[in-house]
Protein backbone atom coordinates (compact mmCIF):
# COMPACT_ATOMS: atom_id res chain seq x y z
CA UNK A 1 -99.16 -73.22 -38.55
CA UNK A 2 -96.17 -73.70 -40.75
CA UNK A 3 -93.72 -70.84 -41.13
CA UNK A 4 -93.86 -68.78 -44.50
CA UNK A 5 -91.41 -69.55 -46.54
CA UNK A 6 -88.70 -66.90 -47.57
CA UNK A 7 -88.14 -66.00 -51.16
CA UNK A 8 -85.04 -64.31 -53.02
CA UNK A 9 -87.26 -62.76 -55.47
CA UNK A 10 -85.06 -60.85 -57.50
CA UNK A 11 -81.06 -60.27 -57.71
CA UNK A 12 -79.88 -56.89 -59.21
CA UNK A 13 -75.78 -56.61 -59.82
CA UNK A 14 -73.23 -53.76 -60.20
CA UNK A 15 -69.72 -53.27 -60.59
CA UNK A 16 -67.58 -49.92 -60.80
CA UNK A 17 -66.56 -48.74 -64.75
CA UNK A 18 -63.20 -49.39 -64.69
CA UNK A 19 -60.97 -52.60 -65.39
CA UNK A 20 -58.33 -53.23 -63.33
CA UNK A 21 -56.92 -57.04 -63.47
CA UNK A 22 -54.43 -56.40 -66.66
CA UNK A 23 -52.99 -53.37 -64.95
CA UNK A 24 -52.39 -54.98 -61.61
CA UNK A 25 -50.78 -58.43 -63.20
CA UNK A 26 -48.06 -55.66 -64.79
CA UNK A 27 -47.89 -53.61 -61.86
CA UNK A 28 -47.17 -56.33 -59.74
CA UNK A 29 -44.99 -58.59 -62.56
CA UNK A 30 -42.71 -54.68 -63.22
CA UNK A 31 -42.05 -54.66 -59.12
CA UNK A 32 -41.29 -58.02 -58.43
CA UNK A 33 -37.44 -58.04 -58.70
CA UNK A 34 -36.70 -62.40 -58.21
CA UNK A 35 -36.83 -63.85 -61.56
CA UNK A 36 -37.98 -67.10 -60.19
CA UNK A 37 -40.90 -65.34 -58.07
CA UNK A 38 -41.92 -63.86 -61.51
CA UNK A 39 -42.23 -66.56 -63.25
CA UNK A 40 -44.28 -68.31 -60.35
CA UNK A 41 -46.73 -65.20 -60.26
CA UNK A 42 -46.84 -65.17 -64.02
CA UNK A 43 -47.75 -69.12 -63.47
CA UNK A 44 -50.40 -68.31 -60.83
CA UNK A 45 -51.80 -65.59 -63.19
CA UNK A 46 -52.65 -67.81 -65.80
CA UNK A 47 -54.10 -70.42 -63.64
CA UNK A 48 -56.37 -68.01 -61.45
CA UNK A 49 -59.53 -68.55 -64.00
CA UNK A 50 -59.77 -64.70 -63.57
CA UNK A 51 -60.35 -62.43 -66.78
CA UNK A 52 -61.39 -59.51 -65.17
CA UNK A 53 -61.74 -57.15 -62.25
CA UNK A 54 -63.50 -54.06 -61.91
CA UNK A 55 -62.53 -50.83 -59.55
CA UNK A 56 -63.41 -47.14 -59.80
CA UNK A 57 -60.12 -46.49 -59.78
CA UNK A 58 -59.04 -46.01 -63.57
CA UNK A 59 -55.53 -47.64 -64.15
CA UNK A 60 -52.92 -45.13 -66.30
CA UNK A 61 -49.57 -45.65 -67.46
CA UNK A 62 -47.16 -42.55 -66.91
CA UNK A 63 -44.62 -41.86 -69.80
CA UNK A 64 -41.73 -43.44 -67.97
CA UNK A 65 -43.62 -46.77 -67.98
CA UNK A 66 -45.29 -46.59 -64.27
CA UNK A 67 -48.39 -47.82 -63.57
CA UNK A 68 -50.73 -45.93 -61.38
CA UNK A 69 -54.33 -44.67 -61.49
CA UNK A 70 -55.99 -41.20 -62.44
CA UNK A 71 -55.98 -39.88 -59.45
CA UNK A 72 -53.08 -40.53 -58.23
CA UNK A 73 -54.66 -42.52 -55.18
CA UNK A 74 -52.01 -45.42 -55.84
CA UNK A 75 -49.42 -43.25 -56.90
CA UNK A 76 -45.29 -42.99 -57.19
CA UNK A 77 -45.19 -41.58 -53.26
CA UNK A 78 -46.80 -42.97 -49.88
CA UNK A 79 -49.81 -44.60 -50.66
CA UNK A 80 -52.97 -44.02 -48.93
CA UNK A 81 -53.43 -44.50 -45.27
CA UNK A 82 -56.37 -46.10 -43.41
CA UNK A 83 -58.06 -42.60 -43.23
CA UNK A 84 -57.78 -42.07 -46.63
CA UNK A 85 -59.31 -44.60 -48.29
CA UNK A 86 -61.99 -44.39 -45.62
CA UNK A 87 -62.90 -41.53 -47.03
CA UNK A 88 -63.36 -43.15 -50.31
CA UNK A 89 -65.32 -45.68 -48.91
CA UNK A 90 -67.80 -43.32 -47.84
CA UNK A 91 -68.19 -41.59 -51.45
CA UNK A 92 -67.77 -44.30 -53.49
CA UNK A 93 -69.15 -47.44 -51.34
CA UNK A 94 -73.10 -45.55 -51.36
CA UNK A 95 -73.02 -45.57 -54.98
CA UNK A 96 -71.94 -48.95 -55.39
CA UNK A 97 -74.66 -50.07 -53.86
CA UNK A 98 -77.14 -47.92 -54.82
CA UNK A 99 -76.31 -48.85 -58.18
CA UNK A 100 -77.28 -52.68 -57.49
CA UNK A 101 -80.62 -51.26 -55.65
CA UNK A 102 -81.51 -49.52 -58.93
CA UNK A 103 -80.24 -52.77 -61.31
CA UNK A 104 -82.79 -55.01 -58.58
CA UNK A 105 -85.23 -52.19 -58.87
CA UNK A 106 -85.09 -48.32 -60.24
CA UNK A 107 -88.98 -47.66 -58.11
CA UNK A 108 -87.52 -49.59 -54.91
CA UNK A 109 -88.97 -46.76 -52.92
CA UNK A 110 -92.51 -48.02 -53.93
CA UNK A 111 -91.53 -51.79 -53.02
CA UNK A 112 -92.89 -51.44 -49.43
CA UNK A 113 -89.75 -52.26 -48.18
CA UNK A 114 -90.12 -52.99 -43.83
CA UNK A 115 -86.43 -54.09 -43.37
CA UNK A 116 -82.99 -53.08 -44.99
CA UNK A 117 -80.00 -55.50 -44.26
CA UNK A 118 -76.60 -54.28 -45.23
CA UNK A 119 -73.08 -56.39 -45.43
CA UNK A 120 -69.86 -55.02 -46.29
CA UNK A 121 -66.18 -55.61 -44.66
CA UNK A 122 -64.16 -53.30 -46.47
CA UNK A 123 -64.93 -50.19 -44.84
CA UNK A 124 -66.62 -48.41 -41.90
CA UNK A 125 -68.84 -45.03 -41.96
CA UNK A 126 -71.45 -43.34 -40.00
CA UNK A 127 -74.02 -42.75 -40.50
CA UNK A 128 -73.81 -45.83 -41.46
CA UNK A 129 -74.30 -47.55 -45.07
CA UNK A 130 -77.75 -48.58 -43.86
CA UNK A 131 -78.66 -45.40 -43.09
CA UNK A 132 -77.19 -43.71 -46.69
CA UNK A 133 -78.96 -46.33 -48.60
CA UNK A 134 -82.53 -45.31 -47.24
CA UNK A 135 -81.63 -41.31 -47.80
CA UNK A 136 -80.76 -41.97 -51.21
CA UNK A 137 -83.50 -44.44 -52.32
CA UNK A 138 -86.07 -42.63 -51.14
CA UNK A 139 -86.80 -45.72 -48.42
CA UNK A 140 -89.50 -45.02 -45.51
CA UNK A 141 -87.38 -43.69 -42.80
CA UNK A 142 -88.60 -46.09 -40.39
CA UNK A 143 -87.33 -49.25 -41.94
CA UNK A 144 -85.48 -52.09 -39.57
CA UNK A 145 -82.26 -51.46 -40.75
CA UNK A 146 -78.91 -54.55 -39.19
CA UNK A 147 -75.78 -53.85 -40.86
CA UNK A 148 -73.67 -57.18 -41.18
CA UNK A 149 -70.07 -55.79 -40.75
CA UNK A 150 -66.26 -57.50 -41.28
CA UNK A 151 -67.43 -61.25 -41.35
CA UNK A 152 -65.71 -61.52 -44.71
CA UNK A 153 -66.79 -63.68 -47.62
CA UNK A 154 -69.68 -65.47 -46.36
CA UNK A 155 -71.65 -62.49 -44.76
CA UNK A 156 -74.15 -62.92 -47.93
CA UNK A 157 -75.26 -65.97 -46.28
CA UNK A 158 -75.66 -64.81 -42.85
CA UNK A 159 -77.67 -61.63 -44.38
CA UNK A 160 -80.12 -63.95 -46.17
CA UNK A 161 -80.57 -66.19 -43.06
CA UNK A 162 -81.25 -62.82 -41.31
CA UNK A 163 -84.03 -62.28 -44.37
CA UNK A 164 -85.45 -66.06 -43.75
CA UNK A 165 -86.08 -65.20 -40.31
CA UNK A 166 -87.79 -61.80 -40.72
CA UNK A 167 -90.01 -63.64 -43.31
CA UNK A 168 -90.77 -66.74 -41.73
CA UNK A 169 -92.13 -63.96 -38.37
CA UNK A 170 -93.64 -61.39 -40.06
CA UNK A 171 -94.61 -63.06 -43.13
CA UNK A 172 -95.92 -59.39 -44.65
CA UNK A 173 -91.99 -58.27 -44.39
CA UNK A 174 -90.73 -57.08 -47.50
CA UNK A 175 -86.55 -57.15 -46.91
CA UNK A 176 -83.83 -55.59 -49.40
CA UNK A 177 -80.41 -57.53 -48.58
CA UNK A 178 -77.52 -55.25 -49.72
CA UNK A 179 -74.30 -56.71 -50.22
CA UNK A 180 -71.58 -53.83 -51.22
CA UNK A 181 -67.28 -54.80 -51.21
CA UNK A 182 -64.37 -52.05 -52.72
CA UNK A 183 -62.00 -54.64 -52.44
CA UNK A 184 -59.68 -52.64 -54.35
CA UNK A 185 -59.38 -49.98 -51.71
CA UNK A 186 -56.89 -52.25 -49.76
CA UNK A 187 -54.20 -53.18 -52.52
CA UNK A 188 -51.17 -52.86 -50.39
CA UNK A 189 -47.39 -52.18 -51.62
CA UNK A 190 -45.38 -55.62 -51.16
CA UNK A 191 -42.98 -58.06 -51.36
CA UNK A 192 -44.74 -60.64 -50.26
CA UNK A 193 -46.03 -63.18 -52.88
CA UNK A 194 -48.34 -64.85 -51.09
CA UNK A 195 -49.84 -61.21 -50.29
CA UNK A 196 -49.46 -60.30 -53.89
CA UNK A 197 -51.35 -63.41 -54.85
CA UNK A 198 -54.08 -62.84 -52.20
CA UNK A 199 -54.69 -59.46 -53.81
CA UNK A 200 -54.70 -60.99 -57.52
CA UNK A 201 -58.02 -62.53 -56.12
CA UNK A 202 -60.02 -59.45 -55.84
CA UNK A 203 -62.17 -56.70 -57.47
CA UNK A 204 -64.98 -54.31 -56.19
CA UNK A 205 -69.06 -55.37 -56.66
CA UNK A 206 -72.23 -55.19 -55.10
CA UNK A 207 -75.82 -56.88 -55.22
CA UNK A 208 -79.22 -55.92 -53.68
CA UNK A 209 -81.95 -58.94 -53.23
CA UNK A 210 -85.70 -58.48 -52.67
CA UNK A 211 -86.45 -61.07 -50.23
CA UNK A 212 -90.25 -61.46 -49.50
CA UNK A 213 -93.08 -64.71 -48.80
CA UNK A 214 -93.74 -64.16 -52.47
CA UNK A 215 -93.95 -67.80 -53.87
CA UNK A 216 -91.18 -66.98 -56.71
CA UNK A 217 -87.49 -67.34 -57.38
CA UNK A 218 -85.47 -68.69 -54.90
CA UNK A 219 -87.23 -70.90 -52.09
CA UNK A 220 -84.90 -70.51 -48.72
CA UNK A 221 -84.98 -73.52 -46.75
CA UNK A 222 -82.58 -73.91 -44.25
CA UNK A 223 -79.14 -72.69 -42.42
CA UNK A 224 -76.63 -74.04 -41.19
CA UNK A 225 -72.98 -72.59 -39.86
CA UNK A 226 -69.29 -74.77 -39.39
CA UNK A 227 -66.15 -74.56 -38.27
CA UNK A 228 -62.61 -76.32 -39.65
CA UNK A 229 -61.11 -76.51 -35.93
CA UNK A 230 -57.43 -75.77 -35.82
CA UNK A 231 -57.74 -72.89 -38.95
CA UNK A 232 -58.27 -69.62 -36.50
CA UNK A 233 -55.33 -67.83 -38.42
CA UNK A 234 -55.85 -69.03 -42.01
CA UNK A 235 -58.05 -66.31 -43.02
CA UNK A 236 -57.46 -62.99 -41.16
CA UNK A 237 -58.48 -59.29 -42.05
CA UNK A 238 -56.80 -56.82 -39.97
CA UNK A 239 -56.73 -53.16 -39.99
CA UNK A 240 -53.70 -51.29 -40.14
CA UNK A 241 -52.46 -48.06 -40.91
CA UNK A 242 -52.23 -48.28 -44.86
CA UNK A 243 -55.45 -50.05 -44.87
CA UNK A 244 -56.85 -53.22 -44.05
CA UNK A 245 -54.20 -56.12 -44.55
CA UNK A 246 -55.43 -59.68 -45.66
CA UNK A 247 -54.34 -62.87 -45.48
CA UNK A 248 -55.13 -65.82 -46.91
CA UNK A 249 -53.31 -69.05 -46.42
CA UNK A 250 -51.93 -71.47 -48.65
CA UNK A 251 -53.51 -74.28 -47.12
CA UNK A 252 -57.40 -72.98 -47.24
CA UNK A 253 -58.33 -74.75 -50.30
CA UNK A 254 -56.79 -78.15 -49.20
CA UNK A 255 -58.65 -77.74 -45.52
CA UNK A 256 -61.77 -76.77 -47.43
CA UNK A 257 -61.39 -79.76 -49.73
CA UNK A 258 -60.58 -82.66 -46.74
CA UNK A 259 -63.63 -80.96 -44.62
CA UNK A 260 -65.71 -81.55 -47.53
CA UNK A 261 -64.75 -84.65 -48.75
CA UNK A 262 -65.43 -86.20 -44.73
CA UNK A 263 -68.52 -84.64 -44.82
CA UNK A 264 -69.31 -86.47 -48.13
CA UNK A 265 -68.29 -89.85 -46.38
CA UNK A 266 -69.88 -89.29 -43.06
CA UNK A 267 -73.36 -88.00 -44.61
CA UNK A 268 -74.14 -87.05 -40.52
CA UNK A 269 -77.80 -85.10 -40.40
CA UNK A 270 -75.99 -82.25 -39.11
CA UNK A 271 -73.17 -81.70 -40.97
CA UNK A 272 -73.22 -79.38 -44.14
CA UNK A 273 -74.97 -82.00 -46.37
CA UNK A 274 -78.04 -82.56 -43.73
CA UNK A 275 -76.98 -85.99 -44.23
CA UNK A 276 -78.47 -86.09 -48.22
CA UNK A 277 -76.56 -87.38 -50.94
CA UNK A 278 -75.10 -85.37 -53.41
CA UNK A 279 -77.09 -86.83 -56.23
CA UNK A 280 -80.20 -84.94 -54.23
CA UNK A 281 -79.29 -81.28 -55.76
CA UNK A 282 -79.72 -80.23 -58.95
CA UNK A 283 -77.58 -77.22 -58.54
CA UNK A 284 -74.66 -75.60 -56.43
CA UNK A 285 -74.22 -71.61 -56.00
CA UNK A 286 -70.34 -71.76 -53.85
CA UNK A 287 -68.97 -68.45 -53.38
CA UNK A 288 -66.42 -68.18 -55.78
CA UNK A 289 -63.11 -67.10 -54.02
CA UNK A 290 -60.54 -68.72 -56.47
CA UNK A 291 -60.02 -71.26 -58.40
CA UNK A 292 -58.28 -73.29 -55.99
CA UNK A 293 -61.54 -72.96 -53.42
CA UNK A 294 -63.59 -74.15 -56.27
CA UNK A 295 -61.39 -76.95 -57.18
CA UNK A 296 -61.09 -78.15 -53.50
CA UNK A 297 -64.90 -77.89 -53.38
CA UNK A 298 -65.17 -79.84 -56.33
CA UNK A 299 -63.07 -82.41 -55.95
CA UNK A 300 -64.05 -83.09 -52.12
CA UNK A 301 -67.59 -83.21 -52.99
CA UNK A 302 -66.62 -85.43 -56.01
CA UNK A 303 -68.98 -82.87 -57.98
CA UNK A 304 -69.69 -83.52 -61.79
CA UNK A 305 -67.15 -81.02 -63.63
CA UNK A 306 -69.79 -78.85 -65.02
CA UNK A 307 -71.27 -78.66 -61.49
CA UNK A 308 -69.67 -75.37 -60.48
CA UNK A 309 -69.92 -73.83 -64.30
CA UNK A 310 -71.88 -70.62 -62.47
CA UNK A 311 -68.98 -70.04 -59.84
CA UNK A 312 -66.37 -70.23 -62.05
CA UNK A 313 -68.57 -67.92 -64.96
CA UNK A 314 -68.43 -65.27 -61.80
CA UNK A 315 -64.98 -65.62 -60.78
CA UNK A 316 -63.64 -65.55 -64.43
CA UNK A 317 -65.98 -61.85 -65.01
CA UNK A 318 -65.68 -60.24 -61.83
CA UNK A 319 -63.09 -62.00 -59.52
CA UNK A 320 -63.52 -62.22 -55.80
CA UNK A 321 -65.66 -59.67 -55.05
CA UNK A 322 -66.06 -60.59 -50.85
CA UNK A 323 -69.65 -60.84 -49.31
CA UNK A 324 -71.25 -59.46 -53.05
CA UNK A 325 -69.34 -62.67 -54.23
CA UNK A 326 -72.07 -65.17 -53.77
CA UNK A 327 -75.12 -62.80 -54.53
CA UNK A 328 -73.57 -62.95 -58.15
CA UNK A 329 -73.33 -66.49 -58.81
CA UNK A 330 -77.15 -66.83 -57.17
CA UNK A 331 -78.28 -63.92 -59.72
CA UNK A 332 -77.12 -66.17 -62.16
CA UNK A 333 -79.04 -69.05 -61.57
CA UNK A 334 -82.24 -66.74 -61.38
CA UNK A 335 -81.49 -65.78 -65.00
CA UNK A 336 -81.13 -69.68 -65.81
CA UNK A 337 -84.11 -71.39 -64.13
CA UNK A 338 -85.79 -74.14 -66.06
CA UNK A 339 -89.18 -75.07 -66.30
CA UNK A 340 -89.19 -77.41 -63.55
CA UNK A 341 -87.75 -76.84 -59.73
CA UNK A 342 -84.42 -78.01 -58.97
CA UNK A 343 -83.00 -78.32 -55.38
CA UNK A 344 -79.82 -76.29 -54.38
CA UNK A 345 -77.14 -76.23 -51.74
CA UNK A 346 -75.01 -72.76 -51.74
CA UNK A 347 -72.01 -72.56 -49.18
CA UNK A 348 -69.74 -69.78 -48.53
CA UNK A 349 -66.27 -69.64 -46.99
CA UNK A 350 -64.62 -67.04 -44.66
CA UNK A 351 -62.79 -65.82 -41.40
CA UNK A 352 -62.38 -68.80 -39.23
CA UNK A 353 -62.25 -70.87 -41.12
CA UNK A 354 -65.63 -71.24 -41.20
CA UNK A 355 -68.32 -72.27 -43.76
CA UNK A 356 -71.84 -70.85 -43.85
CA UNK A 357 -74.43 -72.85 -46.38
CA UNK A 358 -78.28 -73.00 -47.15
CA UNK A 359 -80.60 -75.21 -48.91
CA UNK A 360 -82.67 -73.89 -51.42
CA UNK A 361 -85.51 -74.28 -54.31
CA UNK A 362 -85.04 -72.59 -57.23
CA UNK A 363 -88.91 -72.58 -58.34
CA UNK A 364 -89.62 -72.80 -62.10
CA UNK A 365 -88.92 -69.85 -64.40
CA UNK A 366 -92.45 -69.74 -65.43
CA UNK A 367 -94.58 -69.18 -62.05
C-alpha cells in the first residue's frame, strides 16, 4: 500500500507590533566610532535587501539623542543578562506563536489536532513551549507534542519532515508545526562589525502549519539532509552570559554558492537535486537568510533572476526571522498558486554548515 501523502494545508504568519530595523541601523551607525567602518556598515545597509524588522520591543529616542527602547530592556546601563531575557522569552515567545496559531486558525481547538511540533532556538522554558501552546489553544491535553530546539535556521524543515512521517504512519494524524524565533532578544553591545552585521540580519516572527493527508496545498514529497565538510565553525550559536552570541561567517554564502553550483554539475541521485535538472521545478521556497545566501543560491544554481522573487519579498518585509524564516516564504506561495501544479524544491541553511531541503507539489489553487 503506498504511504499517504503529507499535506501543508494551510500557513498562518505573525510578527510582533513594533519596527525595529531604522532604529538599529542608527543605533549601531551613532556607536561605531571608525569612519571607514561606518561607511562600510552604511554600504552593507543599503545592500542587505532588508526594509524592515519587527520586535516587541518599541525603539525610543531619549532627549540627548540615545537610542533605546520603552522599557528600558536595551538601555544606557548593563544590558540584559541570559536570565533576563529568558524571562522574556517565556512571556513574550507564547504569544508569538499563539498569534500565528490563531492567523492559521482562530477554532484550532476544533481542528482535531493528534500531534503538536514546536521549533524555536532563541530561548528555553519549561514547561515547555509545547506544552504552553496546548494550555492556551484550548488543544486536547493528550496531543504528541516533539519540540525541535537550537538547530538554527533550517529547523522548519526538519519539523515538516517530522509532519511527513507522522502522516505517511498514521494517515488520520492531524499535525500543527509551530515555528516561533525573538531574534531580537540577543542584540548584543559590540565592536565587532562582522557581529554588528550578523545582527543587521534579524527580526522576531513566527508561523503555525496544519499538516494533514488532506489532498490540498502543499504535496510533501521527500527529505533529504547535507553537510559542507570543513564549515563546523562557520555558523555557531552559543550561549553566554548576556545572551546567546551568534556568528556567522563571511565565507557562508560563497561555500553555499560552490556546494551548489557542484551539485548542479554533478546532478548525483543523492545529492540535493535527486539528480533532476533544474528546468524540472517550477518554483523554489530557500530560506531567506540574506541577500548574500540568496545570491550564492542563485547564482550556483544558475537560477532565472526572478526565481527567488518570494525569498527576497520575505527577507525585504521581515528580515531573517530563524526557523519561522522559511514557513514565510512557503505561506507565500500558498497565497500564489496557479491553476495548474507546479513542482518545488525548498532548502534551508544552518549550524554546520549544513543544508536541509524537500521536494514538493504545490497542488492547484482551485482543488
Amino acid at each position: 500500500m503506498t504511504p499517504a501523502a503529507a499535506h501543508i494545508n494551510r500557513i498562518g504568519t505573525a510578527n510582533p507590533p513594533h519596527p525595529v530595523h531604522a532604529a538599529f541601523v542608527d543605533f549601531v551607525t551613532k556607536t561605531i566610532d571608525d569612519a571607514r567602518e561606518r561607511r562600510l556598515f552604511s554600504r552593507m545597509v543599503e545592500r542587505s535587501g532588508i526594509g524592515q524588522r519587527f520586535s516587541y520591543l518599541q525603539p525610543v529616542t531619549l532627549p540627548d539623542g540615545t537610542i533605546t527602547d520603552s522599557e528600558g530592556f536595551y538601555g544606557t546601563g548593563e544590558w540584559p543578562t541570559t536570565a533576563a531575557r529568558m524571562l522574556r522569552y517565556r512571556s513574550s515567545a507564547p504569544d508569538l506563536a499563539c498569534a500565528a496559531i490563531e492567523a492559521l486558525d482562530p477554532e484550532i481547538a476544533d481542528q482535531g489536532i493528534t500531534h503538536l511540533v514546536v521549533a524555536s532556538c532563541t530561548g528555553f522554558v519549561a514547561p515547555g513551549l509545547d506544552q504552553l501552546i496546548v494550555q492556551r489553544m484550548g488543544l486536547d491535553p493528550g496531543v504528541e507534542r516533539t519540540l525541535v530546539g537550537f538547530m538554527g535556521c533550517y529547523a522548519a524543515v526538519n519539523s515538516l519532515r517530522l509532519a511527513h512521517h507522522i502522516v505517511r504512519s498514521t494517515p488520520s494524524a492531524r499535525v500543527l508545526v509551530v515555528t516561533v524565533e525573538l531574534c531580537t532578544l540577543h542584540f548584543q553591545r559590540s565592536d565587532n562589525l562582522q557581529k554588528l552585521l550578523s545582527m543587521l540580519l534579524f527580526g522576531d516572527g513566527a508561523a503555525a502549519a496544519l499538516v494533514t493527508a488532506d489532498p490540498h496545498g502543499i504535496a510533501l514529497q521527500d527529505f533529504r539532509a547535507a553537510t559542507i565538510g570543513g564549515t563546523a565553525d562557520a555558523i555557531t550559536w552559543d550561549i553566554g552570559d548576556q545572551g546567546f552570541d551568534m556568528h556567522l561567517g563571511g565565507e557562508v554564502p560563497a561555500r553555499i554558492g560552490e556546494t551548489l553550483a557542484r551539485e548542479k554539475a554533478d546532478g548525483k541521485p543523492d545529492g540535493l537535486l535527486r539528480g533532476e535538472r533544474l528546468g524540472d521545478f517550477d518554483v523554489w521556497a530557500v530560506h531567506a537568510g540574506g541577500r548574500s545566501i540568496l545570491d550564492a543560491v542563485e547564482n550556483g544554481l544558475d537560477l532565472p533572476d526572478d526565481a527567488l522573487d518570494h525569498s527576497r519579498a520575505v527577507l525585504n518585509e521581515y528580515g531573517n526571522m530563524s526557523s519561522a524564516t522559511l514557513m514565510f516564504v512557503l505561506a507565500r506561495l500558498l497565497r500564489t498558486r496557479g491553476a495548474e501544479p507546479r513542482k518545488g524544491l525548498a532548502m534551508a541553511f544552518g549550524p554546520g554548515l549544513a543544508a536541509e531541503s524537500f521536494r514538493f507539489t504545490l497542488t492547484p489553487a482551485d482543488d
